[in-house]
PDB file of N, CA and C in Angstrom:
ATOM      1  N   UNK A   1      -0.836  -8.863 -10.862  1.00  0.00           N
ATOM      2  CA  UNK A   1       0.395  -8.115 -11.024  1.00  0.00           C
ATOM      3  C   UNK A   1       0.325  -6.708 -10.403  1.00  0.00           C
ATOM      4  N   UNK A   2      -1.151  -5.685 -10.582  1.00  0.00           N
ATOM      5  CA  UNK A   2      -0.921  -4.615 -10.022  1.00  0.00           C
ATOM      6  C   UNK A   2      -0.935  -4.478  -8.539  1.00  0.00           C
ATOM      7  N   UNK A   3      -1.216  -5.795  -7.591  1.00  0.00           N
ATOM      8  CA  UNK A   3      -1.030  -5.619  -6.255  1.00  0.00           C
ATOM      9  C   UNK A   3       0.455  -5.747  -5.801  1.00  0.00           C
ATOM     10  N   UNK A   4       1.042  -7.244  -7.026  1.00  0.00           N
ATOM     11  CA  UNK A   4       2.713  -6.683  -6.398  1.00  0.00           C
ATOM     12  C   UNK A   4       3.333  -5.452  -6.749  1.00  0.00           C
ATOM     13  N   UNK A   5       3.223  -4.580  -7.520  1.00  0.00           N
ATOM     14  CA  UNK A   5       3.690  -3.617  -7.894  1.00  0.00           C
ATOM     15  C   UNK A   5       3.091  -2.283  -6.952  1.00  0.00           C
ATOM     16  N   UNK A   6       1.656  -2.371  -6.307  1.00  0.00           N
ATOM     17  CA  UNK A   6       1.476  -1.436  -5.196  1.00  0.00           C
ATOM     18  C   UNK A   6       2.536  -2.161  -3.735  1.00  0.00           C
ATOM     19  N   UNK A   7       2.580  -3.420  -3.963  1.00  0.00           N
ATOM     20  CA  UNK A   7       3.241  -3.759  -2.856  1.00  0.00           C
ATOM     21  C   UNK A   7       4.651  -3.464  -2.190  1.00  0.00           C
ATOM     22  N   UNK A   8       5.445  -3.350  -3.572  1.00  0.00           N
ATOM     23  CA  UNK A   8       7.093  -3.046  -3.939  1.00  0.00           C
ATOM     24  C   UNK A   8       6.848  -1.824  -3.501  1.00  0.00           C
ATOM     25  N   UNK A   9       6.110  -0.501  -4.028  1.00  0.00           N
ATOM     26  CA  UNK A   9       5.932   0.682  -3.903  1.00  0.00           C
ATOM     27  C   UNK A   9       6.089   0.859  -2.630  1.00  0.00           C
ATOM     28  N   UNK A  10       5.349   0.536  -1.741  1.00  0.00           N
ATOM     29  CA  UNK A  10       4.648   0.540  -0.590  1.00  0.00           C
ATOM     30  C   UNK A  10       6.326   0.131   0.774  1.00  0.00           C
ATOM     31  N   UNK A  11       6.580  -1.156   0.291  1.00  0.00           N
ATOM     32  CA  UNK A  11       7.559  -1.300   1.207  1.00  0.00           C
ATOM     33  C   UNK A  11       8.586  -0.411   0.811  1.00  0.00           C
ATOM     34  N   UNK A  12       8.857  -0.491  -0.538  1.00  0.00           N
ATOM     35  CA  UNK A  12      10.122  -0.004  -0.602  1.00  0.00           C
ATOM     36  C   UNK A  12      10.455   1.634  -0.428  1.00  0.00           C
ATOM     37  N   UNK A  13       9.286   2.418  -0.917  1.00  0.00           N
ATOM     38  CA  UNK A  13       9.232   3.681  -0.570  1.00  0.00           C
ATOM     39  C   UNK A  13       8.438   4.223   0.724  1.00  0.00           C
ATOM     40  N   UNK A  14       7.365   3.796   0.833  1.00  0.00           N
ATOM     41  CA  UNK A  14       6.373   4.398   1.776  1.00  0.00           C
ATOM     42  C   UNK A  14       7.348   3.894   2.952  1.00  0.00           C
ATOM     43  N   UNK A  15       7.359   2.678   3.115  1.00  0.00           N
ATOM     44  CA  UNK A  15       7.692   2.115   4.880  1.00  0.00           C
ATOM     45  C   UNK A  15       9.465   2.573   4.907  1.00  0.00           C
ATOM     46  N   UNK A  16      10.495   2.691   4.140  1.00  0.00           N
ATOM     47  CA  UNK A  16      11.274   3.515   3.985  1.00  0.00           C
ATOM     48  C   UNK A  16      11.122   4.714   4.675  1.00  0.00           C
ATOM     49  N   UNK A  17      10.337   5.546   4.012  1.00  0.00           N
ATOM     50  CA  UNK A  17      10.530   6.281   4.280  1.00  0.00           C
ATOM     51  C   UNK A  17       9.883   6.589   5.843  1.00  0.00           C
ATOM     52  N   UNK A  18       8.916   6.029   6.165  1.00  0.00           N
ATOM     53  CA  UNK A  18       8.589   6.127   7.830  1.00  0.00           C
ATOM     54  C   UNK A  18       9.580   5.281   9.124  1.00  0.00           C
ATOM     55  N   UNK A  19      10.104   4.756   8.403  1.00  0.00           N
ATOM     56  CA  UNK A  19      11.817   3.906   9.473  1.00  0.00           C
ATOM     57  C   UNK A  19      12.757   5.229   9.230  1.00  0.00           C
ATOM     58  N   UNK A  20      13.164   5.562   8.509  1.00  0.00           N
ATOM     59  CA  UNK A  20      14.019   6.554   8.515  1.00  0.00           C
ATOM     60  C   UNK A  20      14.071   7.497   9.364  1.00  0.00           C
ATOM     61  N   UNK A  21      12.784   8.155   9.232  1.00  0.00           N
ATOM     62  CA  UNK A  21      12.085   9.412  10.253  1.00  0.00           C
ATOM     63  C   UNK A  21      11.867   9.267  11.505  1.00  0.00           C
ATOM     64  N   UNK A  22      11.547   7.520  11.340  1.00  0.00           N
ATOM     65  CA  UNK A  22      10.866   7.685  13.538  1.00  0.00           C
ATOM     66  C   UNK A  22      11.528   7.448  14.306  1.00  0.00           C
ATOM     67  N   UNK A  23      12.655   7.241  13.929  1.00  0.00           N
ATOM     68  CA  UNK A  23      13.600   7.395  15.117  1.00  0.00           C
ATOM     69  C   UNK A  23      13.979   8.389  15.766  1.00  0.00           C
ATOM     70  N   UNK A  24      13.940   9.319  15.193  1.00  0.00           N
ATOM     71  CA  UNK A  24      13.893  11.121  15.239  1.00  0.00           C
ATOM     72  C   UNK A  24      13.078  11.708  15.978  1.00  0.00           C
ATOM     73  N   UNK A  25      12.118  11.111  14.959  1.00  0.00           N
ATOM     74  CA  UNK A  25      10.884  11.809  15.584  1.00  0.00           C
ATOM     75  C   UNK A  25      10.558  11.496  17.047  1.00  0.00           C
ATOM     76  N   UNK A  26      10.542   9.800  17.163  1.00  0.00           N
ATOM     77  CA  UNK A  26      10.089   9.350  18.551  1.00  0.00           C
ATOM     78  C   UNK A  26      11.419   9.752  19.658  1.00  0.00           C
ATOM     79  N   UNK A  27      12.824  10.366  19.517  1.00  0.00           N
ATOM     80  CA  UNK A  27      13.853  10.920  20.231  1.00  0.00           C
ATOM     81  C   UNK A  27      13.126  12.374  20.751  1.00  0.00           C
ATOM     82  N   UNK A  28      12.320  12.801  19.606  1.00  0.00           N
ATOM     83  CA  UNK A  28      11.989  14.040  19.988  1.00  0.00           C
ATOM     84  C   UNK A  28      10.820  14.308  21.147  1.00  0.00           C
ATOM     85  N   UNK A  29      10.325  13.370  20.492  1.00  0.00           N
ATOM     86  CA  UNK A  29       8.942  13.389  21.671  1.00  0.00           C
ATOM     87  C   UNK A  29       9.035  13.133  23.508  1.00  0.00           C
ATOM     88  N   UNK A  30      10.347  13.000  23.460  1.00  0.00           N
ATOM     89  CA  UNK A  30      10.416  12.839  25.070  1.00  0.00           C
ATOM     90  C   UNK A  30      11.737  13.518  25.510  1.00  0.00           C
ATOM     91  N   UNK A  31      11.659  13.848  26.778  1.00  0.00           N
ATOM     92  CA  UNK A  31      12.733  14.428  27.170  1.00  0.00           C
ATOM     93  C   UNK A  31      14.226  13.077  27.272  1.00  0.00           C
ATOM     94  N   UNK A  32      15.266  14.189  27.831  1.00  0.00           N
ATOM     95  CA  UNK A  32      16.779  12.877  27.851  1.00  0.00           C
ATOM     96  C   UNK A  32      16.300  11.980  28.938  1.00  0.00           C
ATOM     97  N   UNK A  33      15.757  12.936  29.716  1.00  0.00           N
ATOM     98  CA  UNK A  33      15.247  11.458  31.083  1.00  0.00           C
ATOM     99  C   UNK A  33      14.425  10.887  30.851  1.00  0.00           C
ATOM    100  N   UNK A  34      13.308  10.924  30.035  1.00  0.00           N
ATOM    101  CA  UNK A  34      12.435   9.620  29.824  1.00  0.00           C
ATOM    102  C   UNK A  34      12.399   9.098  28.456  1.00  0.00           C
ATOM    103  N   UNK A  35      13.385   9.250  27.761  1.00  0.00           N
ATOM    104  CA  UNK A  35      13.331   8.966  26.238  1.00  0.00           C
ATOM    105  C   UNK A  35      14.088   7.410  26.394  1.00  0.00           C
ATOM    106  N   UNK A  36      14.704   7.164  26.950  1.00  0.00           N
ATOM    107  CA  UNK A  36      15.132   5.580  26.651  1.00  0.00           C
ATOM    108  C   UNK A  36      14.010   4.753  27.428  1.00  0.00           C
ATOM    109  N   UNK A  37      13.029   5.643  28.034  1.00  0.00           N
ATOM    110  CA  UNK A  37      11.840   3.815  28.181  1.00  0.00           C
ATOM    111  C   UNK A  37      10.249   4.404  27.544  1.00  0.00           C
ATOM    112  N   UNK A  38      10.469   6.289  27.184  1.00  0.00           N
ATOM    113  CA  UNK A  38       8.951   6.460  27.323  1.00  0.00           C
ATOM    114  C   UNK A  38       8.778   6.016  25.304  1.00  0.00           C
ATOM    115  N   UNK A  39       9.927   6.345  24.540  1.00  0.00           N
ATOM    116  CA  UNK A  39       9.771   5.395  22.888  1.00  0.00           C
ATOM    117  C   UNK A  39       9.601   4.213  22.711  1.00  0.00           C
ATOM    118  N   UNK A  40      10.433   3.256  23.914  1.00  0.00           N
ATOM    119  CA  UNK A  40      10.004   2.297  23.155  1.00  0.00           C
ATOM    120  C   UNK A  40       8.907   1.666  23.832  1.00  0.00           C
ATOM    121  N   UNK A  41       8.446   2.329  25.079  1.00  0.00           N
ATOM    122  CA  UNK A  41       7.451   1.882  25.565  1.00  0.00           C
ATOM    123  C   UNK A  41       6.064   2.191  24.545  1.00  0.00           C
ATOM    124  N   UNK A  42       6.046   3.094  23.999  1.00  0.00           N
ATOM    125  CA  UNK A  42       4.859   3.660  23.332  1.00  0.00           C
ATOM    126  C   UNK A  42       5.173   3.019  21.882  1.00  0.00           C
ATOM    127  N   UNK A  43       6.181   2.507  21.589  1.00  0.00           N
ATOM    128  CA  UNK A  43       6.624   1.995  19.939  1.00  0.00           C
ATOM    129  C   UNK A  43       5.963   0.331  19.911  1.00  0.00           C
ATOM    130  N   UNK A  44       6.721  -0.224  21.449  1.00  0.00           N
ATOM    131  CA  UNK A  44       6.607  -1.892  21.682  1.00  0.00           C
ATOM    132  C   UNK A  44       4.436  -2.049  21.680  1.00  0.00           C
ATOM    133  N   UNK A  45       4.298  -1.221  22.546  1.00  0.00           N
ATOM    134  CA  UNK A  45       3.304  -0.959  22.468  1.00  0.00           C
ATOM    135  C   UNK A  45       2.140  -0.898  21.671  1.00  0.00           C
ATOM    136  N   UNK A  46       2.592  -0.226  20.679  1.00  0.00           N
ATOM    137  CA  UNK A  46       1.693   0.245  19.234  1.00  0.00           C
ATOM    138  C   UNK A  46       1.913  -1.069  18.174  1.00  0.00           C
ATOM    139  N   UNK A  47       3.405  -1.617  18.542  1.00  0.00           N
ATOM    140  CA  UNK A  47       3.364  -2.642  17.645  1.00  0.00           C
ATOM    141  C   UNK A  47       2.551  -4.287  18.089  1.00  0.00           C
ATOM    142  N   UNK A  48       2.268  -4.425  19.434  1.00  0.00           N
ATOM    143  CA  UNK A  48       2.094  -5.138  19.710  1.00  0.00           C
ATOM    144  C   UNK A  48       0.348  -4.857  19.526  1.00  0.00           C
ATOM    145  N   UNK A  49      -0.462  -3.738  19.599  1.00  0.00           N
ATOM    146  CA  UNK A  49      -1.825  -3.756  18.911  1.00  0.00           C
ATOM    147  C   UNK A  49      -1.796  -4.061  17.678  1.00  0.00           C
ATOM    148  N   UNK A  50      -0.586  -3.483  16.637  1.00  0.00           N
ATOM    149  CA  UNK A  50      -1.146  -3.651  15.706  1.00  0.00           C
ATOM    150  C   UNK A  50      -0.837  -5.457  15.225  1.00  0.00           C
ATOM    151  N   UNK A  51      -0.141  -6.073  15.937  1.00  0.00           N
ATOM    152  CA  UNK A  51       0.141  -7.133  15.463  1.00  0.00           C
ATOM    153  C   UNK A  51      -1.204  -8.092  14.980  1.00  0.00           C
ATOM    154  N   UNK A  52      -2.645  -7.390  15.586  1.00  0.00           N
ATOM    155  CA  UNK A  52      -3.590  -7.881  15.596  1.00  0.00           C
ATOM    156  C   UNK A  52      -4.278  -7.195  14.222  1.00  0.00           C
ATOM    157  N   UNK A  53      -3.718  -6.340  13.607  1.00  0.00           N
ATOM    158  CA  UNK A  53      -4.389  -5.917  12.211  1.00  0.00           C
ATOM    159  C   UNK A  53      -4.732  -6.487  10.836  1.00  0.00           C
ATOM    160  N   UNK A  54      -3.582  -7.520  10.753  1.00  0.00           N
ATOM    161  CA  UNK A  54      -4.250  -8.391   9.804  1.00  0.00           C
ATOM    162  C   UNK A  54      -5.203  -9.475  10.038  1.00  0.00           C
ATOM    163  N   UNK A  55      -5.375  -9.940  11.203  1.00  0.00           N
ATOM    164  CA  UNK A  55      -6.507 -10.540  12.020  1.00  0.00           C
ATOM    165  C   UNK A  55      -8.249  -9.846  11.633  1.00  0.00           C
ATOM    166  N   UNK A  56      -7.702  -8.745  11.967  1.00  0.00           N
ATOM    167  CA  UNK A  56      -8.893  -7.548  11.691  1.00  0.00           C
ATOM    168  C   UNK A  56      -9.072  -7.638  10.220  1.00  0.00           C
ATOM    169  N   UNK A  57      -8.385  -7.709   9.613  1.00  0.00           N
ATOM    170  CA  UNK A  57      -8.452  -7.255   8.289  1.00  0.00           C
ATOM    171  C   UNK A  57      -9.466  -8.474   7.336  1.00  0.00           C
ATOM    172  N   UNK A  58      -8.670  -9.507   7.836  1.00  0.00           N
ATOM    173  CA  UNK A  58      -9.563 -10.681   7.182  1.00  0.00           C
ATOM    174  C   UNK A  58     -10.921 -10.867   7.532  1.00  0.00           C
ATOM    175  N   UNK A  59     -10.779 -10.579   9.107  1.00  0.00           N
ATOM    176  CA  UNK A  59     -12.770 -10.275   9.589  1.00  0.00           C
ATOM    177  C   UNK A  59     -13.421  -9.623   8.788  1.00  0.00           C
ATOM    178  N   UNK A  60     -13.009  -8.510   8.525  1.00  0.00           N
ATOM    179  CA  UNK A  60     -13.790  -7.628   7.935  1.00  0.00           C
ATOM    180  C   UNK A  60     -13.746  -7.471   6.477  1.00  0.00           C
ATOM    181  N   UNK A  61     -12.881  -8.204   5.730  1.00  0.00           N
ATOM    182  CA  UNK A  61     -13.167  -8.309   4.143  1.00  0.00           C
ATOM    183  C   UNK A  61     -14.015  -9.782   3.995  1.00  0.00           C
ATOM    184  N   UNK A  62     -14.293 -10.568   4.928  1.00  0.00           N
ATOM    185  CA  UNK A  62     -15.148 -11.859   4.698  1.00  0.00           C
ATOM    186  C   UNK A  62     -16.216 -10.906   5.106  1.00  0.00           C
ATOM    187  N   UNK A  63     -16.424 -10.314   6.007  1.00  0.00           N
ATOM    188  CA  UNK A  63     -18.348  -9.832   6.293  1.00  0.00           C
ATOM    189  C   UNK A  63     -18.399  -8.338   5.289  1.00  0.00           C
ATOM    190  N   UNK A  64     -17.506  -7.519   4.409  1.00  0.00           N
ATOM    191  CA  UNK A  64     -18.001  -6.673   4.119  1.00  0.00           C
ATOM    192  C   UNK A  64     -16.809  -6.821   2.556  1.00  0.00           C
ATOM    193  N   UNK A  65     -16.283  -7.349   2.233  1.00  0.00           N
ATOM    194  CA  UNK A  65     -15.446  -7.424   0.785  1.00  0.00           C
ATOM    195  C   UNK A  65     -14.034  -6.690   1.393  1.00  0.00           C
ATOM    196  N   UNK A  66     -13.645  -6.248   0.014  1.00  0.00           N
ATOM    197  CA  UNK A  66     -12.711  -5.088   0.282  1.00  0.00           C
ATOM    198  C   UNK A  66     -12.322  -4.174   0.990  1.00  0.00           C
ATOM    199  N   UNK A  67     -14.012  -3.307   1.085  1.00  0.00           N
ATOM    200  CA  UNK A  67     -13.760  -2.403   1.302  1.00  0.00           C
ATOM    201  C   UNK A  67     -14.184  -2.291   2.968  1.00  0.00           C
ATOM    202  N   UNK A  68     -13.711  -3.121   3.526  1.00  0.00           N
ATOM    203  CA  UNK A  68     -13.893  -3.572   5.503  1.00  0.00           C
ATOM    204  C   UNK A  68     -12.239  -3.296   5.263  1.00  0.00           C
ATOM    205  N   UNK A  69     -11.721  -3.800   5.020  1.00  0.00           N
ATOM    206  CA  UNK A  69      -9.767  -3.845   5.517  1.00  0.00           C
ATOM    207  C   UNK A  69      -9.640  -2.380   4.967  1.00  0.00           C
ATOM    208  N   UNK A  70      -9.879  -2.259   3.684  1.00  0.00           N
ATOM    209  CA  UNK A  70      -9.743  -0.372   2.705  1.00  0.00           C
ATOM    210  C   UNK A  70      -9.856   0.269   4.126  1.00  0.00           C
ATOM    211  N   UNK A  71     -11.033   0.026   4.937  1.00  0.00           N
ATOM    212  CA  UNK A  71     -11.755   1.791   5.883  1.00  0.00           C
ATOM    213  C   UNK A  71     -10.895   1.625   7.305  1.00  0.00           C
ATOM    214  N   UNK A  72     -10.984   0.376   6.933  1.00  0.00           N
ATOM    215  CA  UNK A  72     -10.178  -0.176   9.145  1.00  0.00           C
ATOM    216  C   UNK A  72      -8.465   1.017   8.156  1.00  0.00           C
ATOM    217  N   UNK A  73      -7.578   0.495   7.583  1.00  0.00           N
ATOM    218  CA  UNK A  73      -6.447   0.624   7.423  1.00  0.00           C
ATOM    219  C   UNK A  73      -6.963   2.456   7.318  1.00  0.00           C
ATOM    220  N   UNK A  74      -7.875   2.890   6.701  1.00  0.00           N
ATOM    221  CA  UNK A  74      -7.680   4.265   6.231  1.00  0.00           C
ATOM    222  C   UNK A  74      -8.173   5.231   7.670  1.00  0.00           C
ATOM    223  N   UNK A  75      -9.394   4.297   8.724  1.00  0.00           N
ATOM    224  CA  UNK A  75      -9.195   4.928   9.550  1.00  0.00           C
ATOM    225  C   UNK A  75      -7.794   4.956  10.441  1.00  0.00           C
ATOM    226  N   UNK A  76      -6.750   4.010  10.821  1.00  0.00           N
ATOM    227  CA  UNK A  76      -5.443   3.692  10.884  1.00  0.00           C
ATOM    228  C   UNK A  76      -4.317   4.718  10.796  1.00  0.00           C
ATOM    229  N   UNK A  77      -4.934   5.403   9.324  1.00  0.00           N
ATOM    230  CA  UNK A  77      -4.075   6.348   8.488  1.00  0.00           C
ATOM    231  C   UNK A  77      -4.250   7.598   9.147  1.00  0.00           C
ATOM    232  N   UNK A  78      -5.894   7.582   9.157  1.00  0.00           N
ATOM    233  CA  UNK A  78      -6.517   9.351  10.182  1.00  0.00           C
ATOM    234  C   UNK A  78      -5.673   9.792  11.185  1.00  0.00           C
ATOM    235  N   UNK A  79      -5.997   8.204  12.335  1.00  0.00           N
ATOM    236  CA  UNK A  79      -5.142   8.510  13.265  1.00  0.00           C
ATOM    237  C   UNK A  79      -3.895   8.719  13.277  1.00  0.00           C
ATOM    238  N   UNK A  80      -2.762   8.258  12.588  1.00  0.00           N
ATOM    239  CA  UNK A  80      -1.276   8.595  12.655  1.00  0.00           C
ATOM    240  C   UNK A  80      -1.667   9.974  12.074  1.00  0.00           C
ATOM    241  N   UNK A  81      -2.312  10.265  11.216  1.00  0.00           N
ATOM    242  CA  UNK A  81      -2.153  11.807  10.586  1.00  0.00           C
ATOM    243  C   UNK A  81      -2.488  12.651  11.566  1.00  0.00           C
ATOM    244  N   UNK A  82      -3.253  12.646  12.428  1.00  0.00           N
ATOM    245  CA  UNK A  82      -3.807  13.205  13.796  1.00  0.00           C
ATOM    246  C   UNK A  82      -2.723  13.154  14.581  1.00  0.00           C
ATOM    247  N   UNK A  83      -2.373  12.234  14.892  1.00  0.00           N
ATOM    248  CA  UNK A  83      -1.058  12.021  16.099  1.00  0.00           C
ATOM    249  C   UNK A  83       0.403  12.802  15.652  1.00  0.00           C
ATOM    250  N   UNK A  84       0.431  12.976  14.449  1.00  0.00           N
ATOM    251  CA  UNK A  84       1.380  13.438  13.319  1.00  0.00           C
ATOM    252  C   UNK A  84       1.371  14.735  13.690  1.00  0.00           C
ATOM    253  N   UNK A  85      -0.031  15.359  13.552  1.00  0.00           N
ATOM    254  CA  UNK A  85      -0.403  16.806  13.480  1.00  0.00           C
ATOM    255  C   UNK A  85      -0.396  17.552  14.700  1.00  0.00           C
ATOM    256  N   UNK A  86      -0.833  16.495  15.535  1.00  0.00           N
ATOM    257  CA  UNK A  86      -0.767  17.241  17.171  1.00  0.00           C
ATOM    258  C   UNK A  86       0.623  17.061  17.513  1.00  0.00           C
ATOM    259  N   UNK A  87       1.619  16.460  17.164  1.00  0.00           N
ATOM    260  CA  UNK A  87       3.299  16.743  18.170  1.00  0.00           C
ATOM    261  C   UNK A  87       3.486  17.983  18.028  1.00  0.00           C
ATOM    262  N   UNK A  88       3.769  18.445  19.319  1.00  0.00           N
ATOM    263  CA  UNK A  88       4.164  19.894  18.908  1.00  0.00           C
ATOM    264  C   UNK A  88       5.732  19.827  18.560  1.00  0.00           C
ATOM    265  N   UNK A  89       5.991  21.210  18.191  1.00  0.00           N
ATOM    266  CA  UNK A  89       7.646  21.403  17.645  1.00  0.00           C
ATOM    267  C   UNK A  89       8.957  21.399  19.056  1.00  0.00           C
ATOM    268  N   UNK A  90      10.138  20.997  19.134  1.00  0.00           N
ATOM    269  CA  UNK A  90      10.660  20.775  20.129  1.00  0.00           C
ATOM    270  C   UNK A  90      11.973  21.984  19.712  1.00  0.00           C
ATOM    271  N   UNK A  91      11.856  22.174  18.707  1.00  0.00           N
ATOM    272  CA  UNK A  91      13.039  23.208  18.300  1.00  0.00           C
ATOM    273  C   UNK A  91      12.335  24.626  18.452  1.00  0.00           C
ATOM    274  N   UNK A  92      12.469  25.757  19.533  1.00  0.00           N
ATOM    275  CA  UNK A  92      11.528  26.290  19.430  1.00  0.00           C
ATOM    276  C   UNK A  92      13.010  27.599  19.591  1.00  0.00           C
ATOM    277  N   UNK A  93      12.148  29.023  20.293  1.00  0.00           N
ATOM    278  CA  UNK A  93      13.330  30.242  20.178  1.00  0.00           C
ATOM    279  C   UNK A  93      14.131  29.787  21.169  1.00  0.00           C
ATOM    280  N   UNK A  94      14.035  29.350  22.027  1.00  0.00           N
ATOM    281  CA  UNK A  94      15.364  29.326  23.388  1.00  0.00           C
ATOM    282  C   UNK A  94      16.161  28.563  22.801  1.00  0.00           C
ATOM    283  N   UNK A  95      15.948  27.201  22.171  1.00  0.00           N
ATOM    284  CA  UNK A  95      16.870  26.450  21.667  1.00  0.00           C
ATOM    285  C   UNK A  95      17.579  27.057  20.379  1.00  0.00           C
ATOM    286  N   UNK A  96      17.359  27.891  19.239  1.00  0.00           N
ATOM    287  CA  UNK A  96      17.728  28.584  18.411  1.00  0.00           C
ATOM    288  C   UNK A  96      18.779  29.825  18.968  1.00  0.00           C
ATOM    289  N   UNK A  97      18.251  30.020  20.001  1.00  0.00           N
ATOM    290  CA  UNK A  97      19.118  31.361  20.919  1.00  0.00           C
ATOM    291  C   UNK A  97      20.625  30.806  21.456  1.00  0.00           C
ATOM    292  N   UNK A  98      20.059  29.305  21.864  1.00  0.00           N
ATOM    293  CA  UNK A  98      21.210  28.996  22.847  1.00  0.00           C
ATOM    294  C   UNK A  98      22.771  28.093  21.781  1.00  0.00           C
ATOM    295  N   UNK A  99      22.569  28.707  20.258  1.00  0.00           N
ATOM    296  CA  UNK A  99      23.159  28.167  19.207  1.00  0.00           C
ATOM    297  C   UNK A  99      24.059  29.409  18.811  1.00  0.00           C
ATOM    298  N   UNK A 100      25.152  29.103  18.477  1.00  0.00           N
ATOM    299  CA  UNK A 100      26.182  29.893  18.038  1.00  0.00           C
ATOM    300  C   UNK A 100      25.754  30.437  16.531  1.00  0.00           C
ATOM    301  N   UNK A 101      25.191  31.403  16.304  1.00  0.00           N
ATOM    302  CA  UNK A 101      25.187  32.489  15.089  1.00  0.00           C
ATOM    303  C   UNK A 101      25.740  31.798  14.038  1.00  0.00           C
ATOM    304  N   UNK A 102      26.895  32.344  14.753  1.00  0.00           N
ATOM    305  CA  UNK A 102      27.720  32.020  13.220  1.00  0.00           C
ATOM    306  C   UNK A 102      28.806  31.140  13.271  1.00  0.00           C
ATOM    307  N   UNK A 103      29.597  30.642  11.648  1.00  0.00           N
ATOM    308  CA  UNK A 103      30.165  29.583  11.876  1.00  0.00           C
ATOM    309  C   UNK A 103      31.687  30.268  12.634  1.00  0.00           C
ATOM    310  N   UNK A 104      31.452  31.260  12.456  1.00  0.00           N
ATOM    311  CA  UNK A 104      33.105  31.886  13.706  1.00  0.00           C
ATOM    312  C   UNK A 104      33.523  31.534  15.233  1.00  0.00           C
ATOM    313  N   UNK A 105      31.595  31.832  15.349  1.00  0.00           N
ATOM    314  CA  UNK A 105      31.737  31.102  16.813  1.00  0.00           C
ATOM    315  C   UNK A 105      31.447  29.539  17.010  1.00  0.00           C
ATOM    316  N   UNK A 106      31.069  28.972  15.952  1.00  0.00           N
ATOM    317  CA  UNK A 106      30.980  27.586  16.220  1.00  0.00           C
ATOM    318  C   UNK A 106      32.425  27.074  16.052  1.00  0.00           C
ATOM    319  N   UNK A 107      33.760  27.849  15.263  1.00  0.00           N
ATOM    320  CA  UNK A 107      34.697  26.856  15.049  1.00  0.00           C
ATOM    321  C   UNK A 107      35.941  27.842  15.439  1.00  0.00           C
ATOM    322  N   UNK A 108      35.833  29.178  15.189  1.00  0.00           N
ATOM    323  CA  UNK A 108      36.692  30.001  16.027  1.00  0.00           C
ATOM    324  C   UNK A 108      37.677  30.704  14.622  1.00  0.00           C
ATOM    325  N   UNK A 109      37.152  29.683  13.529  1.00  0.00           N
ATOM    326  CA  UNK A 109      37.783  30.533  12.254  1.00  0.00           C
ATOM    327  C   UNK A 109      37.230  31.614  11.659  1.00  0.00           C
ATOM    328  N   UNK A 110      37.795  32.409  11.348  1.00  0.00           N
ATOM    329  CA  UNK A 110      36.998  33.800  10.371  1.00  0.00           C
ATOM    330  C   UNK A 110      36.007  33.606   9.665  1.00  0.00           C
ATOM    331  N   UNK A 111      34.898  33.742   9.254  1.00  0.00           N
ATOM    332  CA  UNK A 111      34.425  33.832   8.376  1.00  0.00           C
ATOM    333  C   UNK A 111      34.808  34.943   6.933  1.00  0.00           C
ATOM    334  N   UNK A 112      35.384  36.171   7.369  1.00  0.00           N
ATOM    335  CA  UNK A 112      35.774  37.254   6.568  1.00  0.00           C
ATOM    336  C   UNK A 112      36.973  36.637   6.093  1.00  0.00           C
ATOM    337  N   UNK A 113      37.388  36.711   4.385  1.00  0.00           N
ATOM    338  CA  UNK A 113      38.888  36.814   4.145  1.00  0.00           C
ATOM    339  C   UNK A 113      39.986  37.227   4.669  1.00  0.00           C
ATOM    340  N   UNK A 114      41.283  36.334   4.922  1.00  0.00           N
ATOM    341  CA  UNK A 114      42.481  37.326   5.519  1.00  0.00           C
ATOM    342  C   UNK A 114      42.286  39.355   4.987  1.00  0.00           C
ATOM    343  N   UNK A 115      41.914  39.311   3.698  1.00  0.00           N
ATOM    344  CA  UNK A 115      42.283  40.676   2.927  1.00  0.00           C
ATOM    345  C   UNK A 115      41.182  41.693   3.754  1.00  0.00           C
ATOM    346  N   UNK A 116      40.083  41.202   4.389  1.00  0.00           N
ATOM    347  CA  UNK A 116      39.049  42.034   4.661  1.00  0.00           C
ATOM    348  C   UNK A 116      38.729  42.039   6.139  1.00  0.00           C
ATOM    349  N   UNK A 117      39.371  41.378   6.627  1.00  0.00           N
ATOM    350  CA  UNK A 117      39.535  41.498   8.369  1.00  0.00           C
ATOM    351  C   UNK A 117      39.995  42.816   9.011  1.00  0.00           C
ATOM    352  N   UNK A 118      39.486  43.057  10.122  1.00  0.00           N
ATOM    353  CA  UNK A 118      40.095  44.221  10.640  1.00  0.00           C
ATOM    354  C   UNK A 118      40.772  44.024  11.640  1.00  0.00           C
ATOM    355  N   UNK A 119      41.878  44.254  11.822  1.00  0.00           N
ATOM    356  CA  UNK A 119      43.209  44.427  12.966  1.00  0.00           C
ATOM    357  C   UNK A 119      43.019  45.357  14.111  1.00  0.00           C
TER     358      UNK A 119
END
């Protein structure tokens, strides 16, 4: 019982919550000109190694128990946390600069009350 209940956890929150985000994220990582082949080239990619992980996994819990699939998956984990840690930021000052202040100039309405405007 406590593996389906890490299992529910797992899809329903953990992998949730990493579908949500990578679409974003992987938009960010490339410019407008190479973002429609350099994501899913690097996505099709990653999925098609890992398609071989539960393969791995069973190797290595028959020659070492448990804890062979535990270290393969946790080294797994290092690396996305590594790959995670090195993207650099894409929102940086030029792009913050080249944004309208305030919502006056984003929509052309006052921000100040009729009563407190100056004529």
């Amino acid at each position: 019982m406590p593996i389906v209940l890490i299992f529910l956890i797992a899809i329903g929150v953990i992998h949730a919550a990493l579908t949500g985000t990578q679409a974003a994220w992987f938009a960010e990582l490339f410019t407008t000109s190479t973002r429609t082949s350099g994501a899913p080239l690097g996505y099709q990619t990653a999925a098609s190694l890992a398609g071989f992980a539960p393969f791995l996994a069973v190797l290595l819990a028959e020659s070492f128990g448990w804890t062979g699939p535990a270290g393969f998956y946790g080294c797994i984990a290092v690396v996305g946390l590594l790959g995670v840690l090195s993207t650099r930021e894409t929102w940086g000052p030029e792009q913050r600069a080249a944004v309208p202040a305030t919502t006056e100039q984003l929509t052309g309405v006052p921000t100040q009350p009729p009563s407190q405007q100056h004529h």
